[in-house]
Protein backbone atom coordinates (compact mmCIF):
# COMPACT_ATOMS: atom_id res chain seq x y z
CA UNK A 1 -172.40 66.85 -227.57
CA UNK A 2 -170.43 68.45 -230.36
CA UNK A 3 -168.83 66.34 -232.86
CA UNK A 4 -164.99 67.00 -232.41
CA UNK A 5 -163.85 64.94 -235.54
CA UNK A 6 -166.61 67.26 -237.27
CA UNK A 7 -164.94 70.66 -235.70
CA UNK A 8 -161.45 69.61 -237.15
CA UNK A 9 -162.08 68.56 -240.53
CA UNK A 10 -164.91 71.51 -241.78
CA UNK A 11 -164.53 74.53 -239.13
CA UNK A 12 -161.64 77.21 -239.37
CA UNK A 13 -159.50 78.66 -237.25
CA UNK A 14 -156.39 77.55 -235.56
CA UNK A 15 -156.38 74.11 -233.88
CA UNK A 16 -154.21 74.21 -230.11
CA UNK A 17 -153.07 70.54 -228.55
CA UNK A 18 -150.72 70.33 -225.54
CA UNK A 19 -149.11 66.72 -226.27
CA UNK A 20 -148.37 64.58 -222.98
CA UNK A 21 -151.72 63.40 -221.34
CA UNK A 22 -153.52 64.81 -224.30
CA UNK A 23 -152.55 63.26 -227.41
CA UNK A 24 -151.73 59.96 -225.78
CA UNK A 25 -151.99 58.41 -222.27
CA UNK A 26 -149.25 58.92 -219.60
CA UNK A 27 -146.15 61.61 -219.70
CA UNK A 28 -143.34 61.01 -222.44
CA UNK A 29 -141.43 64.19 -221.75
CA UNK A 30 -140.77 62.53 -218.08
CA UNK A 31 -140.73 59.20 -219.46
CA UNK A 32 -137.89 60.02 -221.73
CA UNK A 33 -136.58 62.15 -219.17
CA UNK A 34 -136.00 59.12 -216.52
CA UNK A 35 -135.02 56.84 -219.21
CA UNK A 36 -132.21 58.84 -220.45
CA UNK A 37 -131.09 59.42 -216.96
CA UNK A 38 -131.18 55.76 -216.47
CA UNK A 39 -128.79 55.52 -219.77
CA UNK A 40 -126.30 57.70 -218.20
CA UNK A 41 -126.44 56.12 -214.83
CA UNK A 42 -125.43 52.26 -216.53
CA UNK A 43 -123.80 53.89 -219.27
CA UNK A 44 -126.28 51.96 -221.88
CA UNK A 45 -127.67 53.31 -225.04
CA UNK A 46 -131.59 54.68 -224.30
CA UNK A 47 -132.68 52.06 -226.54
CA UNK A 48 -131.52 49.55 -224.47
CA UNK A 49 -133.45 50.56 -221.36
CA UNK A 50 -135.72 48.02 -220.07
CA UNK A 51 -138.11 47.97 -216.97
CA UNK A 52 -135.60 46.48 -214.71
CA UNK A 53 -133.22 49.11 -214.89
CA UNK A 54 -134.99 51.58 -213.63
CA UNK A 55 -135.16 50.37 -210.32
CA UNK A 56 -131.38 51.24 -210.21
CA UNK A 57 -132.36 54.80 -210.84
CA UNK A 58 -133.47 54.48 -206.82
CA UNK A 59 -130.19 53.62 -205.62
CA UNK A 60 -127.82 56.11 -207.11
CA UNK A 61 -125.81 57.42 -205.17
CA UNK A 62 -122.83 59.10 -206.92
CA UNK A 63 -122.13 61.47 -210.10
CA UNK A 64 -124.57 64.00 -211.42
CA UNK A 65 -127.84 61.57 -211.67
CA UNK A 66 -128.75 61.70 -208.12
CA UNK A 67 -128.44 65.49 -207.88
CA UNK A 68 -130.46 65.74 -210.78
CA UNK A 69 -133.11 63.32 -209.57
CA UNK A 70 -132.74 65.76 -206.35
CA UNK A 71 -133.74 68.44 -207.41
CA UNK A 72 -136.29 67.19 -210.23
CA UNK A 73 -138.23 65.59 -206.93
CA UNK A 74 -137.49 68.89 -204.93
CA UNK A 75 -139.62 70.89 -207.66
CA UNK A 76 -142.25 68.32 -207.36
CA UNK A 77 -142.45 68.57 -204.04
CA UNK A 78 -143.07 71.66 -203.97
CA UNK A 79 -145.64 71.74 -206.52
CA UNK A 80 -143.56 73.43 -208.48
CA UNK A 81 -144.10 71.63 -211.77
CA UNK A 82 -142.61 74.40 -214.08
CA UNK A 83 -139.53 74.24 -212.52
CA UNK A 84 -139.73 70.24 -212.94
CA UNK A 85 -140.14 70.94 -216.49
CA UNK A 86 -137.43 73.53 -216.95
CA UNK A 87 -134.86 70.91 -214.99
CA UNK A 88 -136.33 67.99 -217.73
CA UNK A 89 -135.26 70.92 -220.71
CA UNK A 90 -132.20 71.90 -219.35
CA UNK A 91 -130.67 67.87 -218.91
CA UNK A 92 -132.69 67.19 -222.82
CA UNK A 93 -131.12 70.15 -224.60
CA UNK A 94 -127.41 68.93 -223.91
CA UNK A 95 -128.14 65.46 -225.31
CA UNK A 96 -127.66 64.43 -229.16
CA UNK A 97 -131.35 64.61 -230.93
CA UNK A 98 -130.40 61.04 -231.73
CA UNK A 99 -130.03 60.00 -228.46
CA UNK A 100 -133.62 61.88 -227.29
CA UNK A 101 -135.55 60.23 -230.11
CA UNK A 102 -134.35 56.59 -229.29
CA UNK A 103 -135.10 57.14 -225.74
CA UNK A 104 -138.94 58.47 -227.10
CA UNK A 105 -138.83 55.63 -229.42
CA UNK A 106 -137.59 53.24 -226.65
CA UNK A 107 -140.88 54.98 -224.04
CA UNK A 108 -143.57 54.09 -226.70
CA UNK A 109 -142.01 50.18 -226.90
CA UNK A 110 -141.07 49.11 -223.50
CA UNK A 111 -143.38 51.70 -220.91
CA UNK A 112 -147.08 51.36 -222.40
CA UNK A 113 -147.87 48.66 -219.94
CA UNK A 114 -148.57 49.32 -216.88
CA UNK A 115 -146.58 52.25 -215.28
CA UNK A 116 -142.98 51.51 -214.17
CA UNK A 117 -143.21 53.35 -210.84
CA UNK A 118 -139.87 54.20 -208.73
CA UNK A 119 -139.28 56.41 -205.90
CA UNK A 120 -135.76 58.34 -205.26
CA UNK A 121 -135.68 60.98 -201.68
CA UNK A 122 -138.96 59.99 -200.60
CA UNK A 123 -140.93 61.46 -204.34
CA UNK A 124 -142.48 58.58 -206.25
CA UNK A 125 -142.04 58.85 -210.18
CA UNK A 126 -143.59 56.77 -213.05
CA UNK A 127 -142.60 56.02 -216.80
CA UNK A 128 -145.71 55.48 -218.68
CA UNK A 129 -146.81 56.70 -222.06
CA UNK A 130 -149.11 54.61 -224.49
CA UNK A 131 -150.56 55.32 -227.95
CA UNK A 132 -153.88 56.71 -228.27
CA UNK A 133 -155.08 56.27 -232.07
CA UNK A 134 -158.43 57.97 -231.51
CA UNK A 135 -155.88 61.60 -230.46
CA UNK A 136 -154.02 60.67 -233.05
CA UNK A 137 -156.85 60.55 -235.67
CA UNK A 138 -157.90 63.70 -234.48
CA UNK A 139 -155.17 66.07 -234.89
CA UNK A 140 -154.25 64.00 -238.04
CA UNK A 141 -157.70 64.97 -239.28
CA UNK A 142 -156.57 69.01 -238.38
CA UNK A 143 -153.93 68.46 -240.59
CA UNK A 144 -155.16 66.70 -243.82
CA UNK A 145 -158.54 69.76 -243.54
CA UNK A 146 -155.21 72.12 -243.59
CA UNK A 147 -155.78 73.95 -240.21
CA UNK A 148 -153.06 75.72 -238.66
CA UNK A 149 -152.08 73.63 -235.72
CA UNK A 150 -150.09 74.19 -232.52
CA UNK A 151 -148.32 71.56 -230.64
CA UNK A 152 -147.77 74.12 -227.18
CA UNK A 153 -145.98 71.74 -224.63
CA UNK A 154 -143.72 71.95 -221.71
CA UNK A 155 -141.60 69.01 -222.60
CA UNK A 156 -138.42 69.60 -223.93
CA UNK A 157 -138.33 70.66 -227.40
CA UNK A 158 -136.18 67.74 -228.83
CA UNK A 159 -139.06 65.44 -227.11
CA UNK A 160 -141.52 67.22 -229.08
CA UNK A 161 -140.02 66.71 -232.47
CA UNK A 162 -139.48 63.22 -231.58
CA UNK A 163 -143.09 62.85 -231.27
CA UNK A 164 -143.69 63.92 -234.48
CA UNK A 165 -141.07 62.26 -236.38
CA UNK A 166 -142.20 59.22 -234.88
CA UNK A 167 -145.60 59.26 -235.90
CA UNK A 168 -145.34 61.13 -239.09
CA UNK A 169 -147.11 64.65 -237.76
CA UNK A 170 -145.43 67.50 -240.37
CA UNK A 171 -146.99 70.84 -241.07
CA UNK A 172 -147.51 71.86 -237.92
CA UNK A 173 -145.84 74.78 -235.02
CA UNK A 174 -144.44 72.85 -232.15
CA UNK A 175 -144.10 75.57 -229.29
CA UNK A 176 -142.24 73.29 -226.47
CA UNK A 177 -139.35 73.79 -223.65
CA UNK A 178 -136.18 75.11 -225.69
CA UNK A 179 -134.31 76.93 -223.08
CA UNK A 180 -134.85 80.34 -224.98
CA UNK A 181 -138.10 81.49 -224.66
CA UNK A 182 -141.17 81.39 -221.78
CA UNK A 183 -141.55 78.12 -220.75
CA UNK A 184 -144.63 77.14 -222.26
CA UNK A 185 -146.46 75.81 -219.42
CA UNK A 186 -150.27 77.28 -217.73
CA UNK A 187 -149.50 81.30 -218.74
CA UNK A 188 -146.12 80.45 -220.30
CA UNK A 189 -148.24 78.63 -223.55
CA UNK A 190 -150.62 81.84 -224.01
CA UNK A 191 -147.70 84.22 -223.95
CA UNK A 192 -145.71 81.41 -226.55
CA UNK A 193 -148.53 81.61 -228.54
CA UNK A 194 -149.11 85.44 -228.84
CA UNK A 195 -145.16 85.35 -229.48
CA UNK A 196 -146.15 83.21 -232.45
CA UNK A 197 -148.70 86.18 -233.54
CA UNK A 198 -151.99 84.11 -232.39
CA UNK A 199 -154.26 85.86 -229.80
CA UNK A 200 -157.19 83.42 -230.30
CA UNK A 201 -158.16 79.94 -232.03
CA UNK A 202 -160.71 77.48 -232.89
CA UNK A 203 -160.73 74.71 -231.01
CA UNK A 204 -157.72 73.82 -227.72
CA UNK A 205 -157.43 70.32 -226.58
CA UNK A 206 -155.92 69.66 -223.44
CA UNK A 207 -155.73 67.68 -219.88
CA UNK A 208 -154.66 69.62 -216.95
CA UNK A 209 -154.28 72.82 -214.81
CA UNK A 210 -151.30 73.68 -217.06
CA UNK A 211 -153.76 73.90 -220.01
CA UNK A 212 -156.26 76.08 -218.44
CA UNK A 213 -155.26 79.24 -220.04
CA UNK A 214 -154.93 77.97 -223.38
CA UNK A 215 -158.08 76.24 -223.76
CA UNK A 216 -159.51 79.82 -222.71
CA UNK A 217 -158.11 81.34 -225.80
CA UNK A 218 -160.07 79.11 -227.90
CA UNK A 219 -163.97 79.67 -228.89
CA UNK A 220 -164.46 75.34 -228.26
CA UNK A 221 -162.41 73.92 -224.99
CA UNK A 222 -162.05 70.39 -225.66
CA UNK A 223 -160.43 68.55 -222.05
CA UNK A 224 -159.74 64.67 -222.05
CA UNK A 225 -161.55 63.41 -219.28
CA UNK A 226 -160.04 63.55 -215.83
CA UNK A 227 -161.67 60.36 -214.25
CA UNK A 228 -161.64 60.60 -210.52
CA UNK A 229 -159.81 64.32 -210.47
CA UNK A 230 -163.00 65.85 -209.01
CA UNK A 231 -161.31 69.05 -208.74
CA UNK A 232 -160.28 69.16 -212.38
CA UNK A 233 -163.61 67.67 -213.35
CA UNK A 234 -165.69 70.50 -211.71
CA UNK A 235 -163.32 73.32 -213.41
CA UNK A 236 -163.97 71.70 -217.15
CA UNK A 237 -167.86 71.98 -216.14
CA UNK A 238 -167.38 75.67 -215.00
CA UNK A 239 -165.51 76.51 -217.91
CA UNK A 240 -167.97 74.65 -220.50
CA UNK A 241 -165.15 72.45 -221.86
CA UNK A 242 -166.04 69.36 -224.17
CA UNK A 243 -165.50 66.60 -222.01
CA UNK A 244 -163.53 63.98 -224.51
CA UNK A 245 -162.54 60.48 -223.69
């Protein structure tokens, strides 16, 4: 098995990571995206957020949380996840940054136990997002060997820069959900990228379906592991992706 630490710090090229499920464990564009929803509802500060409230999110009944929560679990039913993501942008991009990066802040403190699960119009939904140091030694590692990096995600653009002012990450293109440009989600992060002037790159990191065309663009495929996602499993063996824990 290649050595991916190796690849980062003495090949060239540019480096491509989607973020959520990739660089850490669990979803913090939805995470946020709940908990900030759940600060509206009880008209509380994101930081004060804890795992008890969001039970509450299940009975709302009235104001513009419910619809929201509506049609969020609409998309997903549907399988539909790009329009999930775009509804996630579009309630993000109206908020203070301040208030976005407290309620990322508030995700990595209070949801990296075990997933807070709730379920609103018969669609279950989890908060979860935890800290993965060995990720986050690796694209640290991209950045110190100078590579030009791309963080391509579909979470909302504000969530993005959260994630890097939280743990430090500078020098790098973040490519996310900004309510201007292609959603940058399965075809959507190619066409960001070649927007961006790259048609190719080193090494792509990623973790699901939506990744699939951006992991082709690069010359090594590097997928986290999808445990018992058979169907996921058997396309990172087709595609002779690095299998990565």
């Amino acid at each position: 098995m290649l050595d991916v630490q190796l690849l980062c710090r003495e090949g060239e090229g540019p480096v491509l990571f989607d973020m959520d499920g990739t660089l850490f464990a669990g979803d913090l564009g939805e995470t946020s995206f709940f908990l900030l929803l759940a600060a509206e509802l009880l008209q509380k500060e994101p930081q004060a957020i804890k795992e008890a409230d969001i039970s509450l999110l299940a009975q709302a009944q009235t104001g513009r949380v419910p619809e929201i929560l509506a049609s969020y679990g609409s998309a997903v039913k549907q399988g539909r996840m790009d329009r999930a993501y775009q509804i996630t942008s579009d309630y993000v991009q109206d908020l203070p940054y301040d208030t976005v990066y407290n309620a990322c802040k508030q995700a990595f403190d209070a949801f990296s136990g075990s997933p807070v699960v709730f379920s609103f119009d018969g669609v279950a939904h989890r908060l979860y997002v935890k800290k993965e140091s060995h990720m986050l030694a690796i694209l640290q590692t991209c950045l110190q060997a100078k590579r030009e990096v791309f963080l391509v995600s579909a979470s909302p653009l504000a969530v993005v820069n959260s994630f890097c002012e939280l743990f430090s990450f500078s020098g790098l293109t973040c490519l996310a959900a900004d309510g201007l440009h292609i959603l940058p989600y399965g075809q959507g992060k190619v066409e960001r990228l070649n927007e961006a002037g790259l048609k190719a790159a080193a090494i792509a990191f990623g973790n699901s379906i939506g990744d699939t065309q951006m992991l082709q663009m690069a010359r090594y495929g590097v997928f986290r592991h999808p445990g018992d996602d058979h169907d996921l499993l058997d396309l990172a063996i087709r595609m002779h992706w690095i299998l990565f824990p």
